[in-house]
C-alpha atoms as a PDB file:
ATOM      1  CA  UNK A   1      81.442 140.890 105.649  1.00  0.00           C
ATOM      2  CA  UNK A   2      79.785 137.613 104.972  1.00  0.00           C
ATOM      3  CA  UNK A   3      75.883 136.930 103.657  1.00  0.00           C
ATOM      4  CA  UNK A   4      74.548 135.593 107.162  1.00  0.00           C
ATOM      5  CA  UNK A   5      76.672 138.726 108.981  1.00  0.00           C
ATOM      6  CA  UNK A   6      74.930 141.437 107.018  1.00  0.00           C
ATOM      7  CA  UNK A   7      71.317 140.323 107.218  1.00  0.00           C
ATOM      8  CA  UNK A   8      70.372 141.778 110.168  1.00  0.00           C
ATOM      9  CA  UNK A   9      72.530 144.636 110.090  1.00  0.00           C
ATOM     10  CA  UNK A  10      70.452 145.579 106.155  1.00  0.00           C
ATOM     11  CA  UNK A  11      67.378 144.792 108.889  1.00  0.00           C
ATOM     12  CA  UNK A  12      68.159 147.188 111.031  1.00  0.00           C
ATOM     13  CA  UNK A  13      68.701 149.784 108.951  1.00  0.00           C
ATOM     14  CA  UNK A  14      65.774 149.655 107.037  1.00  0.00           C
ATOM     15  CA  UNK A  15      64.059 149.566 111.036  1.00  0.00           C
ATOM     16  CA  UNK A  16      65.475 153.068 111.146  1.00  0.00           C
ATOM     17  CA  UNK A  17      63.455 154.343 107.917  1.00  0.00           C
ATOM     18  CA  UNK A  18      60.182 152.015 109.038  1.00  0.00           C
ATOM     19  CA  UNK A  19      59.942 154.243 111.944  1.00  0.00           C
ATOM     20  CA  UNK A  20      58.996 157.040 109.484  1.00  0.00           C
ATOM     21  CA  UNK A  21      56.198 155.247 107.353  1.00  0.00           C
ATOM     22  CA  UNK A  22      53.071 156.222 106.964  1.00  0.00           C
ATOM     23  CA  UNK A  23      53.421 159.207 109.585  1.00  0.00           C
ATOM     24  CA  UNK A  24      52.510 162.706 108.791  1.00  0.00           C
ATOM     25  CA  UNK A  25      55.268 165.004 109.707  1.00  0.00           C
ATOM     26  CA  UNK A  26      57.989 163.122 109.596  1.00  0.00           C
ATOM     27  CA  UNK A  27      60.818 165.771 111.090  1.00  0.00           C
ATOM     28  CA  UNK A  28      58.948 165.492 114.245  1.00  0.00           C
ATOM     29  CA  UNK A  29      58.092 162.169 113.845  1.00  0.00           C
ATOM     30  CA  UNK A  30      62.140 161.753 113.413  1.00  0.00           C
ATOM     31  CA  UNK A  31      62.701 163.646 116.352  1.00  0.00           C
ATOM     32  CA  UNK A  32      64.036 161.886 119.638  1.00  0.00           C
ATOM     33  CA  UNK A  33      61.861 162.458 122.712  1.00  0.00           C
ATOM     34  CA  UNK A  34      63.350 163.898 125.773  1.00  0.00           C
ATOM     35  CA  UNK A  35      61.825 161.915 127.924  1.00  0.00           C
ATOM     36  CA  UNK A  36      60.615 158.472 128.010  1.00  0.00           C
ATOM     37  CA  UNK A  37      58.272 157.441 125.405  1.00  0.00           C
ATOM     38  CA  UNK A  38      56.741 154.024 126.216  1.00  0.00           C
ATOM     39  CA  UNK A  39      54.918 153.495 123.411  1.00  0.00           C
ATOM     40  CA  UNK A  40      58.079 154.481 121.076  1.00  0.00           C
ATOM     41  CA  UNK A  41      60.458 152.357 122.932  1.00  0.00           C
ATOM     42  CA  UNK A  42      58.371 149.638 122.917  1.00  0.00           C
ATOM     43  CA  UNK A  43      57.752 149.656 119.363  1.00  0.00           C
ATOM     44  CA  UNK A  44      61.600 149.829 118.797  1.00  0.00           C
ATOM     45  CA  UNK A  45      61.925 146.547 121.455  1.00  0.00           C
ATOM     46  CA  UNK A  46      59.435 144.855 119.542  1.00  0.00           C
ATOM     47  CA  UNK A  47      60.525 145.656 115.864  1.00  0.00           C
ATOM     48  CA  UNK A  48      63.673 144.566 116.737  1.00  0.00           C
ATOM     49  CA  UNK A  49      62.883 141.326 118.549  1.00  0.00           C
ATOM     50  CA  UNK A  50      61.071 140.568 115.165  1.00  0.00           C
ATOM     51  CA  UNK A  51      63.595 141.257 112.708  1.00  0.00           C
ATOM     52  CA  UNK A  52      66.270 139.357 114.489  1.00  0.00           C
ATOM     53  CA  UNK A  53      63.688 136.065 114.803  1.00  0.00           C
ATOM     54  CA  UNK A  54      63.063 136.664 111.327  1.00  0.00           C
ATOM     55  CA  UNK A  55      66.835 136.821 110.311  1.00  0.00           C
ATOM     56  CA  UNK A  56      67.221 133.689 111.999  1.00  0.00           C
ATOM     57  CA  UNK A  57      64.581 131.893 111.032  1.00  0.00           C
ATOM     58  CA  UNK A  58      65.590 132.809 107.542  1.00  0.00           C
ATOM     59  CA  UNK A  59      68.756 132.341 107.766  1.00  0.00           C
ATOM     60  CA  UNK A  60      67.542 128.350 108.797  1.00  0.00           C
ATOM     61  CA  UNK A  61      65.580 127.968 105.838  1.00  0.00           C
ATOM     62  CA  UNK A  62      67.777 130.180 103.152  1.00  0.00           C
ATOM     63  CA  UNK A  63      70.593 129.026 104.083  1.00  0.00           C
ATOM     64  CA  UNK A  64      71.929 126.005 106.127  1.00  0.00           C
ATOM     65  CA  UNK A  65      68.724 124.037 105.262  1.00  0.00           C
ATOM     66  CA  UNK A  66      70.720 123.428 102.104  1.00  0.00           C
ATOM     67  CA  UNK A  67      73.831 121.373 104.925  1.00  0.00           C
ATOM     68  CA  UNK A  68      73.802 118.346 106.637  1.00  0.00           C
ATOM     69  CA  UNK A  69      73.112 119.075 110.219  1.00  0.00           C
ATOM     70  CA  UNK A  70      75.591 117.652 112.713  1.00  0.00           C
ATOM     71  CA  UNK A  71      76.533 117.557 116.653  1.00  0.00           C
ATOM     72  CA  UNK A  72      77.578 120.685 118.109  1.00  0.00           C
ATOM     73  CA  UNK A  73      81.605 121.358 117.488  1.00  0.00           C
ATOM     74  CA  UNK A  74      83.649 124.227 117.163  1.00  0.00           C
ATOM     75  CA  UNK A  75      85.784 125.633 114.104  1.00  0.00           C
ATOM     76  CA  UNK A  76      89.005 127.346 113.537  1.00  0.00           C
ATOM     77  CA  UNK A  77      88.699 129.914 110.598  1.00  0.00           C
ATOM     78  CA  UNK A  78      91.620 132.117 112.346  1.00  0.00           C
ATOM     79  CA  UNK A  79      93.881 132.087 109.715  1.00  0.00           C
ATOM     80  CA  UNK A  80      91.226 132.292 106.666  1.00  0.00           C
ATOM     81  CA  UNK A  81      90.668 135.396 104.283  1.00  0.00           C
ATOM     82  CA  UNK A  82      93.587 137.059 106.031  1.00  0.00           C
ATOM     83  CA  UNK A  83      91.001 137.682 109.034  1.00  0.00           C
ATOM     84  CA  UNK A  84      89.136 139.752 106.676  1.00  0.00           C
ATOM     85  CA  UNK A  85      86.096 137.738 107.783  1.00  0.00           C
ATOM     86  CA  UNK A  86      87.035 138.813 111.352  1.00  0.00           C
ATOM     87  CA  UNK A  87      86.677 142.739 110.820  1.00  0.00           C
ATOM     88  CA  UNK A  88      83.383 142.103 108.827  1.00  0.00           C
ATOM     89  CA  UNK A  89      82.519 141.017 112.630  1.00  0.00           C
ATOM     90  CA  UNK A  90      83.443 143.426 114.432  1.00  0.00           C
ATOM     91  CA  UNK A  91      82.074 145.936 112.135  1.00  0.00           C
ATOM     92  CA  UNK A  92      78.491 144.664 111.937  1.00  0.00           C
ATOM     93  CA  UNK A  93      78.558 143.963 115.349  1.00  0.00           C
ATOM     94  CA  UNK A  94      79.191 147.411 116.091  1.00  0.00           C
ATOM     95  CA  UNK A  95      76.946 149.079 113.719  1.00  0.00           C
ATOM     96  CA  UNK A  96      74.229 146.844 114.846  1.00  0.00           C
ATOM     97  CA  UNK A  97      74.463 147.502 118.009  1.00  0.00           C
ATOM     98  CA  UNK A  98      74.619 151.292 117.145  1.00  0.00           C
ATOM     99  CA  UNK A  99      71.753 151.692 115.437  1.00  0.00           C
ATOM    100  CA  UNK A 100      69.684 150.135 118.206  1.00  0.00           C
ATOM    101  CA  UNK A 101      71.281 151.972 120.509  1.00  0.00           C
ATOM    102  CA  UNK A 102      70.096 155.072 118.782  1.00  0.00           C
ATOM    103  CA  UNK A 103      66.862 153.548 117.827  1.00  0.00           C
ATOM    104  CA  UNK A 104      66.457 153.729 121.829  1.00  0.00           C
ATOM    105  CA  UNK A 105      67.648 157.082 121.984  1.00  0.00           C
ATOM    106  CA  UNK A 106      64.962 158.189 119.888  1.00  0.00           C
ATOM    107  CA  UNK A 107      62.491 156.447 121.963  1.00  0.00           C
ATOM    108  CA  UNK A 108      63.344 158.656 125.383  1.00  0.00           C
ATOM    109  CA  UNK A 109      65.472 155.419 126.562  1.00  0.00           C
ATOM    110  CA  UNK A 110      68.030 156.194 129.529  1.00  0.00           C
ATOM    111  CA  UNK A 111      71.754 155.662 128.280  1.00  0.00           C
ATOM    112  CA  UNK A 112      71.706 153.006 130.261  1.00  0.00           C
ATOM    113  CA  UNK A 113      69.251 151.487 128.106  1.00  0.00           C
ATOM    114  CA  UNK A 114      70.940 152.746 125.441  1.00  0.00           C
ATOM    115  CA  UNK A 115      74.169 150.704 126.143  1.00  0.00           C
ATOM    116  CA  UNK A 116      72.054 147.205 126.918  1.00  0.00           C
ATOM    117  CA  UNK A 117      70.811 148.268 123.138  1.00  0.00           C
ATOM    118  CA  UNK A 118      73.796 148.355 121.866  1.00  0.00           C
ATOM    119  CA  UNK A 119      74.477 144.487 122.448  1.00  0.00           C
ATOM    120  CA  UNK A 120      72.305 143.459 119.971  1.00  0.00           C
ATOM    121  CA  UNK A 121      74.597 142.881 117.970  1.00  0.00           C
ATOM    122  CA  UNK A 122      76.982 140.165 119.758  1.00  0.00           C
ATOM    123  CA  UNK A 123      73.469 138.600 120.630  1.00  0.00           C
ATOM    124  CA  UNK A 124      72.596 138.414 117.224  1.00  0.00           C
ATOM    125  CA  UNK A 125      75.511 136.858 115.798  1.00  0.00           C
ATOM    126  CA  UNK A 126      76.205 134.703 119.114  1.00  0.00           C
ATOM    127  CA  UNK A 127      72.856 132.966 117.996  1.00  0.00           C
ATOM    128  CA  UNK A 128      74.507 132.828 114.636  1.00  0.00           C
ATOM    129  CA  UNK A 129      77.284 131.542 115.479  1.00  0.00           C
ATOM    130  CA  UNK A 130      75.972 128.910 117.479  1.00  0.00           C
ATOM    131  CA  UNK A 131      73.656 127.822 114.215  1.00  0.00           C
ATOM    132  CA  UNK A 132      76.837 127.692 112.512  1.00  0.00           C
ATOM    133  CA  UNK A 133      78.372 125.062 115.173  1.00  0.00           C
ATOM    134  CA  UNK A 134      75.054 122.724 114.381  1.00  0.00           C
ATOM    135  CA  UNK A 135      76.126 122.910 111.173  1.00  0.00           C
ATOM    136  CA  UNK A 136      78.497 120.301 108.929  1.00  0.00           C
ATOM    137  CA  UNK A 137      79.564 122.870 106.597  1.00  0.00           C
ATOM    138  CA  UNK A 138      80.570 125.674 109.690  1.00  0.00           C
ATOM    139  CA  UNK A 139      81.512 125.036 113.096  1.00  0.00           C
ATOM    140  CA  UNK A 140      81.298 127.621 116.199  1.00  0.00           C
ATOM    141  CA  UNK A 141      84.329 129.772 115.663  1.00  0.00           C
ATOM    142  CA  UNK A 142      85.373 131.452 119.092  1.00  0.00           C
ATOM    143  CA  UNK A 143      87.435 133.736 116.585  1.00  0.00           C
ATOM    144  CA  UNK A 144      84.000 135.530 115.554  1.00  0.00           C
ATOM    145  CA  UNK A 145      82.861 135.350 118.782  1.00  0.00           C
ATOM    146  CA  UNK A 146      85.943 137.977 120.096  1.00  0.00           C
ATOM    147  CA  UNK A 147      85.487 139.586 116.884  1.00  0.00           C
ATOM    148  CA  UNK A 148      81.705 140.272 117.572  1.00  0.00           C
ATOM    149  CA  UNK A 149      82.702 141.217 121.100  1.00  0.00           C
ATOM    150  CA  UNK A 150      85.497 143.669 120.045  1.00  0.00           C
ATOM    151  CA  UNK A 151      82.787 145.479 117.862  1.00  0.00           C
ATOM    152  CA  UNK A 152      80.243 145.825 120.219  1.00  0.00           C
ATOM    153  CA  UNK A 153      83.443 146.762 123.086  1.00  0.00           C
ATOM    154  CA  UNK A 154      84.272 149.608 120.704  1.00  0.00           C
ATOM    155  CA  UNK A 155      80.456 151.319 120.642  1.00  0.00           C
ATOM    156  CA  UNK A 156      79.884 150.822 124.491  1.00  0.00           C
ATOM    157  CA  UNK A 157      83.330 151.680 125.568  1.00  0.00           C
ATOM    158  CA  UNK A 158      83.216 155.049 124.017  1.00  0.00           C
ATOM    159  CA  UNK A 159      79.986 156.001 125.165  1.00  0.00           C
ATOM    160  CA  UNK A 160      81.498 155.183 129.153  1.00  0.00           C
ATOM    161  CA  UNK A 161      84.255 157.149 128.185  1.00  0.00           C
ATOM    162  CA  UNK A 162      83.226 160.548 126.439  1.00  0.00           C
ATOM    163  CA  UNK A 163      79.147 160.029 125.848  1.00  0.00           C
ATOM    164  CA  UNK A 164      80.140 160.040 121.975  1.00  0.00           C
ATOM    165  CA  UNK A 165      81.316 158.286 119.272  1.00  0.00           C
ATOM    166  CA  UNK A 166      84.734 159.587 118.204  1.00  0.00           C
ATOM    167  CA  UNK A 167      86.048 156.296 116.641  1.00  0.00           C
ATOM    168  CA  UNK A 168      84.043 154.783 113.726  1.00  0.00           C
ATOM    169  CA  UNK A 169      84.260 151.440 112.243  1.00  0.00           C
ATOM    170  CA  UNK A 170      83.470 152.325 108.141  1.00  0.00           C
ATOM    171  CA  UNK A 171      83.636 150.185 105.026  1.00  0.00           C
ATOM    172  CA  UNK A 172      83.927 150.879 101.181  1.00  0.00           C
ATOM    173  CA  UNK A 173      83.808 148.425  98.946  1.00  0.00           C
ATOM    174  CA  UNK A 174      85.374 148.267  95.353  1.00  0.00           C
ATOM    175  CA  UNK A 175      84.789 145.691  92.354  1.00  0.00           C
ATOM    176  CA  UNK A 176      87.868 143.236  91.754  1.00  0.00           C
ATOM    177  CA  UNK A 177      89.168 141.100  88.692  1.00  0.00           C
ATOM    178  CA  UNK A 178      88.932 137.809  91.015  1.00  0.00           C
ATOM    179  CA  UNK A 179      84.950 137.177  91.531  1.00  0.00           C
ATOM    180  CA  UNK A 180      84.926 136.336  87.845  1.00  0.00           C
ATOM    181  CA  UNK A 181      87.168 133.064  88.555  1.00  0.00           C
ATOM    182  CA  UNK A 182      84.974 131.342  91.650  1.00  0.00           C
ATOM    183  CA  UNK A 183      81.331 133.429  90.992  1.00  0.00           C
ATOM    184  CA  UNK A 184      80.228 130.750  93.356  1.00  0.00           C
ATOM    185  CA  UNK A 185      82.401 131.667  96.250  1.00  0.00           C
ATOM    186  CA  UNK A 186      82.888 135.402  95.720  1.00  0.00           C
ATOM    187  CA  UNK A 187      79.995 136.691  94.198  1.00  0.00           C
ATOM    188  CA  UNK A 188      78.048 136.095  90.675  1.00  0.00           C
ATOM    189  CA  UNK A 189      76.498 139.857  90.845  1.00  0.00           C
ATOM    190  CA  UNK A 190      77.360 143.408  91.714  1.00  0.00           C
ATOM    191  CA  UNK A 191      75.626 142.630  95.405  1.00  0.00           C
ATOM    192  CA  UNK A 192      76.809 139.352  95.745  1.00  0.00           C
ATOM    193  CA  UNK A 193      80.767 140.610  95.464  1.00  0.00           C
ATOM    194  CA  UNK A 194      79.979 143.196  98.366  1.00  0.00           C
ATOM    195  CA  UNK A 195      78.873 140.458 100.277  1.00  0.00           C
ATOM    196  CA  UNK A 196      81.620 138.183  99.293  1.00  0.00           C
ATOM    197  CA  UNK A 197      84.393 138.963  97.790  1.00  0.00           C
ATOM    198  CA  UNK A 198      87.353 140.013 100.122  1.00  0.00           C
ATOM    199  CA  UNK A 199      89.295 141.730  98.064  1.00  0.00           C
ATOM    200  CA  UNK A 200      87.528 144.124  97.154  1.00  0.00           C
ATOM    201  CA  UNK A 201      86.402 145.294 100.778  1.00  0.00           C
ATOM    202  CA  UNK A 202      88.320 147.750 103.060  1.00  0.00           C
ATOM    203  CA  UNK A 203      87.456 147.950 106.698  1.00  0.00           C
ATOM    204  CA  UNK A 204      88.097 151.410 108.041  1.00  0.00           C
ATOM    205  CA  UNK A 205      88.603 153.187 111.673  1.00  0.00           C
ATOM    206  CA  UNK A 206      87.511 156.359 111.181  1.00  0.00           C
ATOM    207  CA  UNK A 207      88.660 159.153 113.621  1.00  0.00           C
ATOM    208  CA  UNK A 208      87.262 162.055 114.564  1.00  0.00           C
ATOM    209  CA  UNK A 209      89.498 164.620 115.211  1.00  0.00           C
ATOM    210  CA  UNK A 210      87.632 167.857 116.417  1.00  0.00           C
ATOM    211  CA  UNK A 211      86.943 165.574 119.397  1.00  0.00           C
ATOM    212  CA  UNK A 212      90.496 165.054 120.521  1.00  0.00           C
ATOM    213  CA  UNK A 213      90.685 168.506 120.129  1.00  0.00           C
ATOM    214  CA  UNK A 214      87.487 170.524 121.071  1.00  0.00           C
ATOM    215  CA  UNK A 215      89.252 173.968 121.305  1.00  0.00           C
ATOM    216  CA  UNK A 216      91.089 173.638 117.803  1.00  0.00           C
ATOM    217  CA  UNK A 217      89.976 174.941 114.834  1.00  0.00           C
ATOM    218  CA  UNK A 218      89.559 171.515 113.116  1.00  0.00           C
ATOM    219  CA  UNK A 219      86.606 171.205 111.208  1.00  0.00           C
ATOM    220  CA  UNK A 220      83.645 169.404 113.172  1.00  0.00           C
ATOM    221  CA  UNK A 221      83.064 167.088 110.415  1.00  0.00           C
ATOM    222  CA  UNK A 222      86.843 166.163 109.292  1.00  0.00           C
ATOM    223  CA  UNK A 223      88.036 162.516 110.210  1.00  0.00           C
ATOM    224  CA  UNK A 224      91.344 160.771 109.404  1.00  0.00           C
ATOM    225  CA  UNK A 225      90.715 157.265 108.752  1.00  0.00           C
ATOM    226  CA  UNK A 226      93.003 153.926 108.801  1.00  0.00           C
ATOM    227  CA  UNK A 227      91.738 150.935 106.754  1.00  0.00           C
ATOM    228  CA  UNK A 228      92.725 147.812 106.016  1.00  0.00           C
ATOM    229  CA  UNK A 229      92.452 145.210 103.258  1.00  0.00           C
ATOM    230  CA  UNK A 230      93.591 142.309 101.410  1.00  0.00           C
ATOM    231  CA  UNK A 231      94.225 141.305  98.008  1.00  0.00           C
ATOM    232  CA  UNK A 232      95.001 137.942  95.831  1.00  0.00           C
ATOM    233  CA  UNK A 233      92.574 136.150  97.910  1.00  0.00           C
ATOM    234  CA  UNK A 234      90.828 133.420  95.376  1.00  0.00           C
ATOM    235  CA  UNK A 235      90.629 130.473  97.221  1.00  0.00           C
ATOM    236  CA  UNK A 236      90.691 129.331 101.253  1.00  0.00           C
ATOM    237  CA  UNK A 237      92.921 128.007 103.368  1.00  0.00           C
ATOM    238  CA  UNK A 238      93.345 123.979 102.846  1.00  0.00           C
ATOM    239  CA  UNK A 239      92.184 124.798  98.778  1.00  0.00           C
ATOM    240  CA  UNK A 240      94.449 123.815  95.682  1.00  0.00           C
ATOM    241  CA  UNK A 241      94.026 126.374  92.967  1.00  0.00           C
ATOM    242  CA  UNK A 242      95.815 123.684  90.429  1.00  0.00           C
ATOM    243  CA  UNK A 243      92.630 121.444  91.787  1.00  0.00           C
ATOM    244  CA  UNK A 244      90.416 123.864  91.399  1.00  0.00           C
ATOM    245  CA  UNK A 245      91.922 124.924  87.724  1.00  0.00           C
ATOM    246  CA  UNK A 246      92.386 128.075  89.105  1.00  0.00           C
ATOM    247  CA  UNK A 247      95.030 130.955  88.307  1.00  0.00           C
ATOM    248  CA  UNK A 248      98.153 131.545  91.002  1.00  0.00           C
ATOM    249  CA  UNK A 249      97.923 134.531  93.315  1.00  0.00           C
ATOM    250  CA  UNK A 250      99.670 135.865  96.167  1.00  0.00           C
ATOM    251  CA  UNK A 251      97.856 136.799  99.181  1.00  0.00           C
ATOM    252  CA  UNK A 252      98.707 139.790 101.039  1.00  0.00           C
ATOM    253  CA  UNK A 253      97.641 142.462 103.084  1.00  0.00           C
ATOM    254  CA  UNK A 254      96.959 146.219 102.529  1.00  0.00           C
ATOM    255  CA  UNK A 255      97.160 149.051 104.952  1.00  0.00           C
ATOM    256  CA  UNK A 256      95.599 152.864 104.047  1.00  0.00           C
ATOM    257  CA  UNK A 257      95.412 156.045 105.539  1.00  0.00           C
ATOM    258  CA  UNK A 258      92.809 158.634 104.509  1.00  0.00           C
ATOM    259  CA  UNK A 259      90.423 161.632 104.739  1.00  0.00           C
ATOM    260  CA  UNK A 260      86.831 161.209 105.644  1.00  0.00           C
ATOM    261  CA  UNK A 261      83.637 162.703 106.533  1.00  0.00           C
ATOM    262  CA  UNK A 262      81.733 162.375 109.716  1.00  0.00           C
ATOM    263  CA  UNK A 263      78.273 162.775 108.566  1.00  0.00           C
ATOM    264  CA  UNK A 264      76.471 163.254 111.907  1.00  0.00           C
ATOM    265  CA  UNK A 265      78.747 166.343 112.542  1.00  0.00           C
ATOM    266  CA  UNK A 266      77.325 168.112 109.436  1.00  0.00           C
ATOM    267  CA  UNK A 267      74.985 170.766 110.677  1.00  0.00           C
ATOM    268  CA  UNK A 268      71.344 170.787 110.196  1.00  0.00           C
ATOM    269  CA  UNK A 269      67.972 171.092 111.648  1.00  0.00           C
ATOM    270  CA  UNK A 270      66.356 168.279 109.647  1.00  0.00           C
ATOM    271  CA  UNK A 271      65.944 165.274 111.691  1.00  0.00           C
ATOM    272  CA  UNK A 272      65.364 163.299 108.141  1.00  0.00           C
ATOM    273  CA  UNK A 273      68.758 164.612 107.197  1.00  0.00           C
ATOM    274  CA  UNK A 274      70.054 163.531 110.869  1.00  0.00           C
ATOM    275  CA  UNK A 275      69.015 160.422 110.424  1.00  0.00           C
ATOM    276  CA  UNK A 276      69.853 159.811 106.980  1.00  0.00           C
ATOM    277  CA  UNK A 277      73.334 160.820 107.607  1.00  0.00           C
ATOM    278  CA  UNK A 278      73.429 158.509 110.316  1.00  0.00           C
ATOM    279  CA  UNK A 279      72.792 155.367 108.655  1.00  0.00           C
ATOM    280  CA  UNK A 280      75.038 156.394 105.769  1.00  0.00           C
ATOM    281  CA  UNK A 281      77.901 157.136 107.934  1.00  0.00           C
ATOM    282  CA  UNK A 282      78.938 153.810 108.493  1.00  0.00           C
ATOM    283  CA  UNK A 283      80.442 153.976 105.029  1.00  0.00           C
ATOM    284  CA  UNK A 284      83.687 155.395 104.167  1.00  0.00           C
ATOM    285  CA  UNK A 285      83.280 158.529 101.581  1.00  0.00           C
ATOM    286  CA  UNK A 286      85.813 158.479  98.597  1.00  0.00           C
ATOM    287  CA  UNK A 287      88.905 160.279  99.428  1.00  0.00           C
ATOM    288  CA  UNK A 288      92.239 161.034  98.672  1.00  0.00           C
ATOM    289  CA  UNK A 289      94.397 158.020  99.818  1.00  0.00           C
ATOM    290  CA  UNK A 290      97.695 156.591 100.701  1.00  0.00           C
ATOM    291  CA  UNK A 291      97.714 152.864 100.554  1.00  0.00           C
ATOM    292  CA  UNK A 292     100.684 150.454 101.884  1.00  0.00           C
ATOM    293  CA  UNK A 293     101.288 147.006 101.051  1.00  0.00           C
ATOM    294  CA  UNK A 294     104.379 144.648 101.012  1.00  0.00           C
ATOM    295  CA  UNK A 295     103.601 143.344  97.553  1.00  0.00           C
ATOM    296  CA  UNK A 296     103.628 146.748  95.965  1.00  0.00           C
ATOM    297  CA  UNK A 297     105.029 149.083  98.755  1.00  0.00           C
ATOM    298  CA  UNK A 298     103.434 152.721  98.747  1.00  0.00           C
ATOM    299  CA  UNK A 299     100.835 153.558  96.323  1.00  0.00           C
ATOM    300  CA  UNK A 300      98.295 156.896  96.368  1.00  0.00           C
ATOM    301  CA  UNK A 301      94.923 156.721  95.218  1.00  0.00           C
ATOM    302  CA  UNK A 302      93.112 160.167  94.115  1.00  0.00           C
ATOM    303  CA  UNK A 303      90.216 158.564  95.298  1.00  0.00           C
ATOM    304  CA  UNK A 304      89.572 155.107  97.046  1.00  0.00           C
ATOM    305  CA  UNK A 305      86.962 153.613  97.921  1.00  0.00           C
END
């Protein structure tokens, strides 16, 4: 998950907690209406159209005002990062789209509304990507553009098929020994190497399974999740690490499967708590964990995260 994917998705969430500012009682404040409320929803359609112009036109000045602009043209980054880049798509285009979704909810919106919410997220970073193809550093990548649409598939399709979300994109993040050798690239700071650095971040489905099995007496809140990762990843594709004075590493992939909590499914009356576990369940909690690779076969973690 890249700088320019996470901006408005950091946006967003702190859209969710502006809601709550400066109101007195903020559990009913918190609380969604059960019928339309015009003046909420337009307050979410309007705090959102602002963020995302915002984002952008940041995003213009912070960061490709520093690249020559060019002619539009696409790029193939398919085979970069081990498409690690590709699931930070699909995972902020899903959680973006999610929490405006249920920004709309709270607002009295009709699911249908809800669901034409939930493609913010593909709009966003269509807009994005289409910066990127003005750009002589980037290039429009129709790879992110089915990854953006794969996250955003996952959100609406599940609400078509069961009015819930029973499969969760998550990610954890964990600090790694490469950063240090291209601070540029992957990260010079604690933030910066969430951001950047690919081997340290694990991408997670995370699946509920009380809702697979609604008569069972499977905890409401217990999910099994399946993550993947990579590792050894210091320079691109097309890079020379002997150029570059860099140390040799092999690339490769890692699989895990795992425990996990779905937050929302705790109970409580709170709608502060409600919505606080919301926006923290798109992260993986620390669990026990059984990770597979074909550099160092099957290893288990006490906890991973």
């Amino acid at each position: 998950m890249n700088l320019k994917d996470n901006l408005l998705f950091t946006f967003l969430i702190l859209l969710v907690f502006q809601f709550s500012s400066g109101q007195n009682g903020l559990n009913s404040f918190l609380t969604p209406a059960d019928t339309l409320n015009l003046k909420r929803q337009n307050r979410v359609v309007v705090a959102e159209g602002l963020l995302a112009s915002a984002a952008l036109v940041g995003l213009n000045q912070l960061w490709y005002a520093d690249y020559a602009s060019s002619k539009f043209h696409f790029f193939n980054d398919n085979e970069e990062w081990l498409q690690m880049d590709k699931a930070g798509h699909a995972y902020s285009s899903y959680q973006m789209g999610r929490f405006s979704a249920e920004a709309l909810k709270w607002s009295g919106a009709s699911h249908k509304k809800q669901l034409y919410g939930a493609g913010a997220g593909f709009v966003f970073l269509t807009a994005v990507e289409v910066m990127d193809g003005f750009s002589s550093e980037w290039g429009f990548s129709v790879g992110d553009v089915i990854a953006n649409a794969s996250g955003t598939a996952l959100y609406v399709s599940q609400e078509l098929l069961w009015k819930e979300q029973r499969i969760q994109p998550k990610f954890s993040f964990h600090r790694t020994q490469f950063a240090k050798y291209r601070p540029n690239v992957l990260g010079s700071s604690f933030s910066e190497e969430i951001l950047k650095d690919y081997n340290g971040q694990t991408y997670w489905l995370s699946v509920n399974l009380h809702s697979f099995a609604k008569d069972s007496k499977i905890p409401k809140w217990l999910n099994l999740a399946v993550g993947y990762g990579a590792d050894g990843m210091i320079i691109g594709n097309g890079e020379n690490s002997d150029l570059l004075l860099l140390p040799q590493s092999e690339k490769y992939r890692q699989f895990y499967l795992s425990f996990d909590l779905d937050l929302t499914k705790i109970p409580t009356k709170s709608h502060f708590l409600k919505t606080f576990f919301s926006v923290f369940n798109s992260l993986k909690i620390p669990a026990p964990t059984l990770e597979y690779s074909g550099n160092e076969g099957f290893r288990a973690h006490i906890f991973y995260f």
